[in-house]
C-alpha atoms as a PDB file:
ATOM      1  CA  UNK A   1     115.382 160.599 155.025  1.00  0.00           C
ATOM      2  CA  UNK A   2     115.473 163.244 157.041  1.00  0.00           C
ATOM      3  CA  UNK A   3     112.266 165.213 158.135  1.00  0.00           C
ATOM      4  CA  UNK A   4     115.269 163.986 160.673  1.00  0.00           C
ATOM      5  CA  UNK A   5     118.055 164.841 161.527  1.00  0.00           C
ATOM      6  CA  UNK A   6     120.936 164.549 162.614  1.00  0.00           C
ATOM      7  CA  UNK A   7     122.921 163.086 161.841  1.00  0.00           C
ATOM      8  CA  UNK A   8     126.014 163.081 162.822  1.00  0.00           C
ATOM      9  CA  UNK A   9     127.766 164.383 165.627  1.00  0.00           C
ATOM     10  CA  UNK A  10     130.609 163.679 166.576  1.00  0.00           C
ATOM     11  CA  UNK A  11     132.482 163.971 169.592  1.00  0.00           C
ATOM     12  CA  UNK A  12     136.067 163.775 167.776  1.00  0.00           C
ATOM     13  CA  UNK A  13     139.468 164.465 169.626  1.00  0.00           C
ATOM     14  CA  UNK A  14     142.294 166.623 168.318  1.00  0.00           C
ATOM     15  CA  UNK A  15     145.592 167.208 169.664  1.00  0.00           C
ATOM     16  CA  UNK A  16     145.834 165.389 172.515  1.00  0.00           C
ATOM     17  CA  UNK A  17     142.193 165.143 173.452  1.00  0.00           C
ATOM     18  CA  UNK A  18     140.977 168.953 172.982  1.00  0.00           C
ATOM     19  CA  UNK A  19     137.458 168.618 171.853  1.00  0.00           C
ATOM     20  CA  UNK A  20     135.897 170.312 169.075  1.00  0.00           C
ATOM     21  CA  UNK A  21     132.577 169.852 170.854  1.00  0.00           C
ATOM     22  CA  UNK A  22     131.985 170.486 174.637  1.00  0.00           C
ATOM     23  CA  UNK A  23     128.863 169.728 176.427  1.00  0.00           C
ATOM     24  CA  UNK A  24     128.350 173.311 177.335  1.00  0.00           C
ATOM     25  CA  UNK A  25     128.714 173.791 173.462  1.00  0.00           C
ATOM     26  CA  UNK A  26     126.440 170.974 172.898  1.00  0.00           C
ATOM     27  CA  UNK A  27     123.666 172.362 175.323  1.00  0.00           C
ATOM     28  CA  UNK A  28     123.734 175.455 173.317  1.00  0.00           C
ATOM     29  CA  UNK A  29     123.402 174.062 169.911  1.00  0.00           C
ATOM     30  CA  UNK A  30     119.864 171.987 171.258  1.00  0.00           C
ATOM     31  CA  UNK A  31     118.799 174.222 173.939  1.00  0.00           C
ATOM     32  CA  UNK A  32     115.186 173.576 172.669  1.00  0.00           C
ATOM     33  CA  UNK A  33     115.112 169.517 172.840  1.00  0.00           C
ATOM     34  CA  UNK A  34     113.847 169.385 176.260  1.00  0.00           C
ATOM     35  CA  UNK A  35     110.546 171.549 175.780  1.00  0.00           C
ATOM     36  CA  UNK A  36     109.380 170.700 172.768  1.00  0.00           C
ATOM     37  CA  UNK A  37     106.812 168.083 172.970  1.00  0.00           C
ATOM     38  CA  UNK A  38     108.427 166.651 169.952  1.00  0.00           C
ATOM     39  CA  UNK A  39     111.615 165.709 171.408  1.00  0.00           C
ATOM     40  CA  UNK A  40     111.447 164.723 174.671  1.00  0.00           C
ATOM     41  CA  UNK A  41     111.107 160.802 173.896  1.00  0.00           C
ATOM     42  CA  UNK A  42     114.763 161.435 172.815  1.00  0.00           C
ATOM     43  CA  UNK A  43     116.505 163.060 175.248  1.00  0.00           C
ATOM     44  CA  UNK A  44     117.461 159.636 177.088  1.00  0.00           C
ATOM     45  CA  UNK A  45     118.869 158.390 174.448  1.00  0.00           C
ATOM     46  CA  UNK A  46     120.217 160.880 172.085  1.00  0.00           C
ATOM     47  CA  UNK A  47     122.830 162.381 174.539  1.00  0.00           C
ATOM     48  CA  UNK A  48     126.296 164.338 174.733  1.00  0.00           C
ATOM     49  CA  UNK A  49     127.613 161.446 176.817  1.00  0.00           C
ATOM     50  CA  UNK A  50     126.388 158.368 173.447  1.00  0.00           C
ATOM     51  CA  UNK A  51     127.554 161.002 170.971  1.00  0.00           C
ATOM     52  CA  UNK A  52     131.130 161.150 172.531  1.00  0.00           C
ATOM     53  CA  UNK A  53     130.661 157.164 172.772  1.00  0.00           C
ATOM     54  CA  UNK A  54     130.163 156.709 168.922  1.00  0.00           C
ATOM     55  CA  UNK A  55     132.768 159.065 167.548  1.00  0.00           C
ATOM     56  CA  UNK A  56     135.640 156.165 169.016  1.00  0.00           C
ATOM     57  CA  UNK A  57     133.549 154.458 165.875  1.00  0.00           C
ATOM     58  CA  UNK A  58     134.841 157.176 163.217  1.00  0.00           C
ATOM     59  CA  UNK A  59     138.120 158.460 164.188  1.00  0.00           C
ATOM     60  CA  UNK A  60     138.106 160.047 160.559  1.00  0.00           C
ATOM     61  CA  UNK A  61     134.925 161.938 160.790  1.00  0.00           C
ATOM     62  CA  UNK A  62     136.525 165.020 163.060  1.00  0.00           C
ATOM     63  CA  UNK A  63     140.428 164.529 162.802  1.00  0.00           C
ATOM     64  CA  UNK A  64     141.715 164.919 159.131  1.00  0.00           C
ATOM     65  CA  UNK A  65     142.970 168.610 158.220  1.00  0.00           C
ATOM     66  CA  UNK A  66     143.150 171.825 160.466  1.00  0.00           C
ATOM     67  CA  UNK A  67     141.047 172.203 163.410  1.00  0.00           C
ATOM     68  CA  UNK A  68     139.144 175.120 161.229  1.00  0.00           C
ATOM     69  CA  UNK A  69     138.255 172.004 158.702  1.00  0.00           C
ATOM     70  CA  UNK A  70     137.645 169.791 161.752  1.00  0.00           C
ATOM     71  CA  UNK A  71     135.007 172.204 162.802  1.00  0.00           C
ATOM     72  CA  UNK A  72     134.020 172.428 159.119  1.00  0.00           C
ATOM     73  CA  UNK A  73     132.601 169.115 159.314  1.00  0.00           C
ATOM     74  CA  UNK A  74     131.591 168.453 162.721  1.00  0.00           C
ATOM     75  CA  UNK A  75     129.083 171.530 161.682  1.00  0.00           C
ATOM     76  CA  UNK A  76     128.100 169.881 158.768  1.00  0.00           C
ATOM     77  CA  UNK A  77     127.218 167.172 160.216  1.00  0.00           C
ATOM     78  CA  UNK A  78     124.971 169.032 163.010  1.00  0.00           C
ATOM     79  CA  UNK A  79     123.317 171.187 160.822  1.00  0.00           C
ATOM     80  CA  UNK A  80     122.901 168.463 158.083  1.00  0.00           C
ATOM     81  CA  UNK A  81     119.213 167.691 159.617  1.00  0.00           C
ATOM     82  CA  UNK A  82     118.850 169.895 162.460  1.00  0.00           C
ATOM     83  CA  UNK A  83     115.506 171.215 160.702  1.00  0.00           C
ATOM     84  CA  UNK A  84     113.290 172.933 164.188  1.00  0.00           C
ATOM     85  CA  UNK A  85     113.780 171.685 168.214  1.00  0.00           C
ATOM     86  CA  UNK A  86     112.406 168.636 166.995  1.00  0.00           C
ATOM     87  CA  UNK A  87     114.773 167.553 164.148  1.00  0.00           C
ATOM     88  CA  UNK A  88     117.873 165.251 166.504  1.00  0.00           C
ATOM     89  CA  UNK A  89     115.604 164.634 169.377  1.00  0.00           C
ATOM     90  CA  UNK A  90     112.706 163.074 167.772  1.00  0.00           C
ATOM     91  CA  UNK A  91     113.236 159.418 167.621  1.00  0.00           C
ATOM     92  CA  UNK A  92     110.611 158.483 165.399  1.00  0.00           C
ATOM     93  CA  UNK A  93     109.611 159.767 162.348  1.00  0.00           C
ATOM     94  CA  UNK A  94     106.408 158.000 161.024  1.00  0.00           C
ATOM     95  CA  UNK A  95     105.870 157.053 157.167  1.00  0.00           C
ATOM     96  CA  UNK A  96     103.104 154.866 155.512  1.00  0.00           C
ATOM     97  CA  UNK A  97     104.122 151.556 155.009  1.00  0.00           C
ATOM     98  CA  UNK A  98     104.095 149.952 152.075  1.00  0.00           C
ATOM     99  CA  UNK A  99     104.409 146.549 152.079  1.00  0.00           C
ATOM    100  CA  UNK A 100     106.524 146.206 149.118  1.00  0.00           C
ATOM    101  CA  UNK A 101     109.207 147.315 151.211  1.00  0.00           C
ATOM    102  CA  UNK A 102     108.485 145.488 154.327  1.00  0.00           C
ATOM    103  CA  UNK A 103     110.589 142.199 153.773  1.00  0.00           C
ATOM    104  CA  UNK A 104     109.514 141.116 157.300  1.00  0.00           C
ATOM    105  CA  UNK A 105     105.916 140.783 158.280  1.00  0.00           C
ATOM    106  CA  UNK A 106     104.360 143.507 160.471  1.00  0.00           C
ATOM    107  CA  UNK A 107     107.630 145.748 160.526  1.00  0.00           C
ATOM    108  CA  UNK A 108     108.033 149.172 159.176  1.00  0.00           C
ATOM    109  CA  UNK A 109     111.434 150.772 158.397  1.00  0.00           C
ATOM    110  CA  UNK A 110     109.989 154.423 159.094  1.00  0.00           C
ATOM    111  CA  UNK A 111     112.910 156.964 160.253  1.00  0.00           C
ATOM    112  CA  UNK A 112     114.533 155.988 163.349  1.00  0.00           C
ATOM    113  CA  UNK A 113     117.517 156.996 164.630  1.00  0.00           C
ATOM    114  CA  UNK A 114     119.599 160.314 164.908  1.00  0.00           C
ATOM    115  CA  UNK A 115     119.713 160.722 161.428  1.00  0.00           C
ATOM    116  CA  UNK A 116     117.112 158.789 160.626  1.00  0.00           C
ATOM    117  CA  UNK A 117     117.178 155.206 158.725  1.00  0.00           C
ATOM    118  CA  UNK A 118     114.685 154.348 156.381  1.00  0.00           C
ATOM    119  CA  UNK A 119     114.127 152.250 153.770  1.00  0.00           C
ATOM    120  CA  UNK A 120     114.484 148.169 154.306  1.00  0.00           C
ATOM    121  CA  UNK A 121     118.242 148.005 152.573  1.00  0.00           C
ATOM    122  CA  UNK A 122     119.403 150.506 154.709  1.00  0.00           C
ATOM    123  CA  UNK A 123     118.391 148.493 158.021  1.00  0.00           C
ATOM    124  CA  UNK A 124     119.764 145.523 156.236  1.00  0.00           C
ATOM    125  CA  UNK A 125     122.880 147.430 155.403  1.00  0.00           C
ATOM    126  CA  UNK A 126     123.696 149.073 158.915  1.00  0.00           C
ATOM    127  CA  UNK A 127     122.652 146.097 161.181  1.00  0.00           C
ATOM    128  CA  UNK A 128     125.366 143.826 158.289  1.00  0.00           C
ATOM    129  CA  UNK A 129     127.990 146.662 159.166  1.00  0.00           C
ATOM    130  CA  UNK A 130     127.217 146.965 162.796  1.00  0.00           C
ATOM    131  CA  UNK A 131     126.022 143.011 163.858  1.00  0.00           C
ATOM    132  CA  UNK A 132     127.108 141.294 161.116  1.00  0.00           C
ATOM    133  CA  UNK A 133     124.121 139.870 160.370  1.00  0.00           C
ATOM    134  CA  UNK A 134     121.111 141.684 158.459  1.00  0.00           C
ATOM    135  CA  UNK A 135     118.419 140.530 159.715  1.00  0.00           C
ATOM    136  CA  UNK A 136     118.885 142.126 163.204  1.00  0.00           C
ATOM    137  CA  UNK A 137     117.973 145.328 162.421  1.00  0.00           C
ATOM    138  CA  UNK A 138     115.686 143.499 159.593  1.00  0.00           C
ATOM    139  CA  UNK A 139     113.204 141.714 162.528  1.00  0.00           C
ATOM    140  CA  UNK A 140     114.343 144.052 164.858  1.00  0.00           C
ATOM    141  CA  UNK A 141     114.321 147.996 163.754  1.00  0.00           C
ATOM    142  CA  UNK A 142     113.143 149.314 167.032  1.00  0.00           C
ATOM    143  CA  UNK A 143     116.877 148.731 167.980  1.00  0.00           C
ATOM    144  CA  UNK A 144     117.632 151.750 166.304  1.00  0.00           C
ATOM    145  CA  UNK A 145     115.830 153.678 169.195  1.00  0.00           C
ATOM    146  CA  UNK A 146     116.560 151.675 172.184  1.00  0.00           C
ATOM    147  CA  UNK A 147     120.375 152.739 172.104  1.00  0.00           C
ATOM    148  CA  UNK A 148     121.592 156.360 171.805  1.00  0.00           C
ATOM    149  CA  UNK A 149     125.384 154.925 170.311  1.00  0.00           C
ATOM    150  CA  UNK A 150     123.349 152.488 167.917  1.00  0.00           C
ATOM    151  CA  UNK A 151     121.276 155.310 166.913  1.00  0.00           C
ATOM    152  CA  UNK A 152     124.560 157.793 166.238  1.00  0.00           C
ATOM    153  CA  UNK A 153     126.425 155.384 164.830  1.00  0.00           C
ATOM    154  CA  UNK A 154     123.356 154.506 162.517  1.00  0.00           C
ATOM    155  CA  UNK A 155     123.837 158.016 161.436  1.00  0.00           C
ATOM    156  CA  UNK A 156     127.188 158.448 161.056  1.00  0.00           C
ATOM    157  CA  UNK A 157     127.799 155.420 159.425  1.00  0.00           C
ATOM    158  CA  UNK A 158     125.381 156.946 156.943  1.00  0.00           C
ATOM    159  CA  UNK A 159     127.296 160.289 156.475  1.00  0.00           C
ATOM    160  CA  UNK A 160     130.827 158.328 156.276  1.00  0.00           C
ATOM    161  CA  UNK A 161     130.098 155.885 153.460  1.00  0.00           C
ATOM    162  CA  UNK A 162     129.372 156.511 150.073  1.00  0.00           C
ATOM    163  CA  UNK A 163     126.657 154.869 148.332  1.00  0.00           C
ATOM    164  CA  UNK A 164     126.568 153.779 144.417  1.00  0.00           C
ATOM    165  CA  UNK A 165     127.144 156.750 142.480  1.00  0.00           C
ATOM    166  CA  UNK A 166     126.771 159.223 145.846  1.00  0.00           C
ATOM    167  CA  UNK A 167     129.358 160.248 147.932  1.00  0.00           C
ATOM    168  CA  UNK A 168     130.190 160.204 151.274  1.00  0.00           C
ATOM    169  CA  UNK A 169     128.671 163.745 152.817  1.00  0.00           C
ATOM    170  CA  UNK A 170     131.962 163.827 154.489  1.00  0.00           C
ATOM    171  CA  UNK A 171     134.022 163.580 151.238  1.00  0.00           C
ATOM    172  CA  UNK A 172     131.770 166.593 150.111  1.00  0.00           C
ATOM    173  CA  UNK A 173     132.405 168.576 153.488  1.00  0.00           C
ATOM    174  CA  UNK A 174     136.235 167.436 153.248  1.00  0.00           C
ATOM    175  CA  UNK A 175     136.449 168.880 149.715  1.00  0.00           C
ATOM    176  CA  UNK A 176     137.316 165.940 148.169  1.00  0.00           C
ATOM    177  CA  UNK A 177     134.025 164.666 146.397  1.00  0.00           C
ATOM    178  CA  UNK A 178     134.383 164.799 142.511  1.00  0.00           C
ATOM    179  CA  UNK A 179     132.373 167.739 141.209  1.00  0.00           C
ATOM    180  CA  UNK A 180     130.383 167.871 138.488  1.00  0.00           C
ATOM    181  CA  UNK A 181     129.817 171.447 137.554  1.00  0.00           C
ATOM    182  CA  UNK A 182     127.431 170.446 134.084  1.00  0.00           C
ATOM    183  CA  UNK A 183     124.699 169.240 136.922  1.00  0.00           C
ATOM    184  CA  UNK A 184     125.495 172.161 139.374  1.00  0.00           C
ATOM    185  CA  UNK A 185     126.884 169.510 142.098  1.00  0.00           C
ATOM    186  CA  UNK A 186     129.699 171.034 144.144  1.00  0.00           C
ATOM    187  CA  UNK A 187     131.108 170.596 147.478  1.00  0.00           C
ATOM    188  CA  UNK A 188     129.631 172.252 150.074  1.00  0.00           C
ATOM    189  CA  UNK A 189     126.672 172.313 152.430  1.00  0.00           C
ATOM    190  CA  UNK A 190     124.115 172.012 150.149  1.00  0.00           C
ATOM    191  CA  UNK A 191     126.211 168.942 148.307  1.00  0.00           C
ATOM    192  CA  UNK A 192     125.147 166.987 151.463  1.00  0.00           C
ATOM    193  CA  UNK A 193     121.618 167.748 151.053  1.00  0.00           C
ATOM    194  CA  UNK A 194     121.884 166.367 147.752  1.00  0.00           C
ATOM    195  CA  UNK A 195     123.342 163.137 148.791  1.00  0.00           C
ATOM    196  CA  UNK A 196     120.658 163.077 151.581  1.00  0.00           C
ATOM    197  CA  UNK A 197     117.480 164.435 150.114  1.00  0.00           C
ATOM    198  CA  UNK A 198     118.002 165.604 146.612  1.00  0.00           C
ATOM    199  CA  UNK A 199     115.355 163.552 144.812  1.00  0.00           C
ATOM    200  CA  UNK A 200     112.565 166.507 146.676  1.00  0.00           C
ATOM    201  CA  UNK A 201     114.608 169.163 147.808  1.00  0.00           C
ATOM    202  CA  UNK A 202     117.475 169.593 145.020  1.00  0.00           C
ATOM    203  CA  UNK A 203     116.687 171.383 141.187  1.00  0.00           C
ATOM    204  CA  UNK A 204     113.823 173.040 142.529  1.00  0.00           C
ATOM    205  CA  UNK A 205     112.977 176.439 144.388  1.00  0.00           C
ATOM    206  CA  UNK A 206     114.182 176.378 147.918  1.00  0.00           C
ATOM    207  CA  UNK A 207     111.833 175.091 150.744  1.00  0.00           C
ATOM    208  CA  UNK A 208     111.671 176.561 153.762  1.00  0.00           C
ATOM    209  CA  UNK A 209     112.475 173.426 155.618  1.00  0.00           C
ATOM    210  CA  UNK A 210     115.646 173.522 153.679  1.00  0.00           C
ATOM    211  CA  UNK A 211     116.203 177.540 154.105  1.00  0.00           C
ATOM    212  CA  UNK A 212     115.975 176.633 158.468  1.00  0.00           C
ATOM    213  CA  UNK A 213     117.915 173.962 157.711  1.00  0.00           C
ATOM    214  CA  UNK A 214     120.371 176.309 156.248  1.00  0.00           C
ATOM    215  CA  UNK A 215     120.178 178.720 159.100  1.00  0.00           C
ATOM    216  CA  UNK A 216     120.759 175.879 161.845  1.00  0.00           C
ATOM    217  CA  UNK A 217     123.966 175.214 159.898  1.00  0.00           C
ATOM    218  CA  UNK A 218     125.179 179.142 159.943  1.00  0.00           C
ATOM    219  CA  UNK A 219     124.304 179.434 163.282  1.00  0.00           C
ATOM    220  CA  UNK A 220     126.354 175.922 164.320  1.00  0.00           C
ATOM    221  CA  UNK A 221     129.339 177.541 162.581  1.00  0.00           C
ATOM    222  CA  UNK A 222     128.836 180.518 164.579  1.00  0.00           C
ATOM    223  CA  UNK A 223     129.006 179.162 167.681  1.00  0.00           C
ATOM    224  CA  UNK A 224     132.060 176.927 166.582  1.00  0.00           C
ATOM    225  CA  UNK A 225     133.326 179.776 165.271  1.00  0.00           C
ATOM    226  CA  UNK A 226     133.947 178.856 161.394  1.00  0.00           C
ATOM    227  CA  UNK A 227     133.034 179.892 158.402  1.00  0.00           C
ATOM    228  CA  UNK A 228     129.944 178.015 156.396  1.00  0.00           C
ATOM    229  CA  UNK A 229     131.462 178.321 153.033  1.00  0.00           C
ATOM    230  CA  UNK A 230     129.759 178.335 149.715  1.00  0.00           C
ATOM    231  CA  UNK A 231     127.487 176.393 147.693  1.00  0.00           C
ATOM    232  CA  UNK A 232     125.020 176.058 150.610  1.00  0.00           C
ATOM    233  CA  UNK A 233     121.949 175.008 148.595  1.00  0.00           C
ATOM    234  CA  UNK A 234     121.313 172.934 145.836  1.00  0.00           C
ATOM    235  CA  UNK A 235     118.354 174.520 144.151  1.00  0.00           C
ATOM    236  CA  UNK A 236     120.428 174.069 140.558  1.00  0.00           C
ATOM    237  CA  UNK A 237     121.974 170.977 141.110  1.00  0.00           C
ATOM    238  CA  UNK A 238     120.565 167.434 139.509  1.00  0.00           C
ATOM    239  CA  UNK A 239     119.930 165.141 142.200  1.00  0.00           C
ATOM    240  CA  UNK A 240     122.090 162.042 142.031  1.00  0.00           C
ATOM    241  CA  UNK A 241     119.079 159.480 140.971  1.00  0.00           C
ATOM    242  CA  UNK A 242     119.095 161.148 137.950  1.00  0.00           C
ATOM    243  CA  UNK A 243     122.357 160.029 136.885  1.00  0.00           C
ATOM    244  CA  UNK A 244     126.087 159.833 136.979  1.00  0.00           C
ATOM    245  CA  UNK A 245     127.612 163.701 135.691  1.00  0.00           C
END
């Protein structure tokens, strides 16, 4: 799901409305999306201004903890896609289509979004949450792209909720996923690209799209001025469709 990105930022509030995340901050962090051919057809959308919209959404996702655990997971959620200038601006990311998983004819659940959606039941699942009726997103996926808070919300909805036997990336970057030590999953960075990704990027040699990945997420903590903690990969860890631990 993610030659993507994110996913997830959010503009959360602490003590009386100091913000983890500034604009100026936020400029910093994507400095790149407005020169790169690749992400340009973003940059209407995907803004500081529908980021700070969505995180009214989550009120969880930046306010549990210290501010040093608030900034924890606001930069795990940043770097938990940012893979190149292209990774949160690019709107689209194209897959083939396979009909088998094209309940509606002539529609293709490809990547959209700021994190990017794919899959049919995920559409389905998001445009439930979000409309309250499936088929919305189901008929309609372009939606996805058409609205910068749809499109963050899409993703942070994603990174909030756990999933059958996955959970939440946030209960990972919160430290309060279960670990299972026997199949080398532990909480941490690279726990989230499990959840995300692990089928092709977990219990194998590291990529390098995973080792930029890695060094989008150190430099995000840099510049928010927290530590990245341990466990950042997940080259020995079973990926979760392999089974419960």
């Amino acid at each position: 799901m993610f030659a993507s990105v994110i996913f997830l930022l959010c503009m959360a509030y602490v003590n009386a409305g100091a913000s983890l995340l500034t604009k100026d901050m936020f400029n910093e962090m994507f400095s790149k999306r407005t020169t790169s051919p690749n992400c340009v057809q973003a940059t209407e959308i995907l803004t500081f201004e529908a980021f700070h919209k969505t995180a009214k959404y989550y009120p969880k996702f930046c306010n549990e903890g210290s501010k040093t655990d608030q900034k924890k997971r606001l930069d795990g959620g940043l770097g938990s896609r940012m893979n190149g200038a292209s990774a949160l601006w690019r709107k689209l990311h194209v897959q083939p289509v396979r009909e088998v998983d094209t309940p509606v004819p002539g529609v293709s659940y490809h990547g959209r979004g700021a994190i990017q959606i794919t899959w049919n039941y995920n559409y389905g699942r998001v445009s439930e949450f979000f409309f309250g009726d499936k088929n919305i997103l189901l008929k309609n996926p372009e939606k996805l792209i058409d609205d910068g808070v749809i499109a963050f919300r899409a993703s942070l909805d994603f990174w909030m909720t756990p999933v059958e036997i996955k959970p939440s990336c946030h209960g990972i970057i919160i430290n309060k996923a279960p670990e299972c030590p026997a199949k080398g999953r532990y909480n941490g960075y690279g726990g989230t690209t499990n959840v995300i990704n692990g089928g092709p990027e977990c219990n194998t040699p590291t990529s390098q799209k995973v080792k930029n990945r890695v060094e989008y997420f150190k430099r995000y903590a840099k510049i928010l001025g927290v530590s990245p903690g341990d466990h950042l990969y997940c080259d020995k860890a079973v990926a979760y469709n392999a089974g419960r631990c």
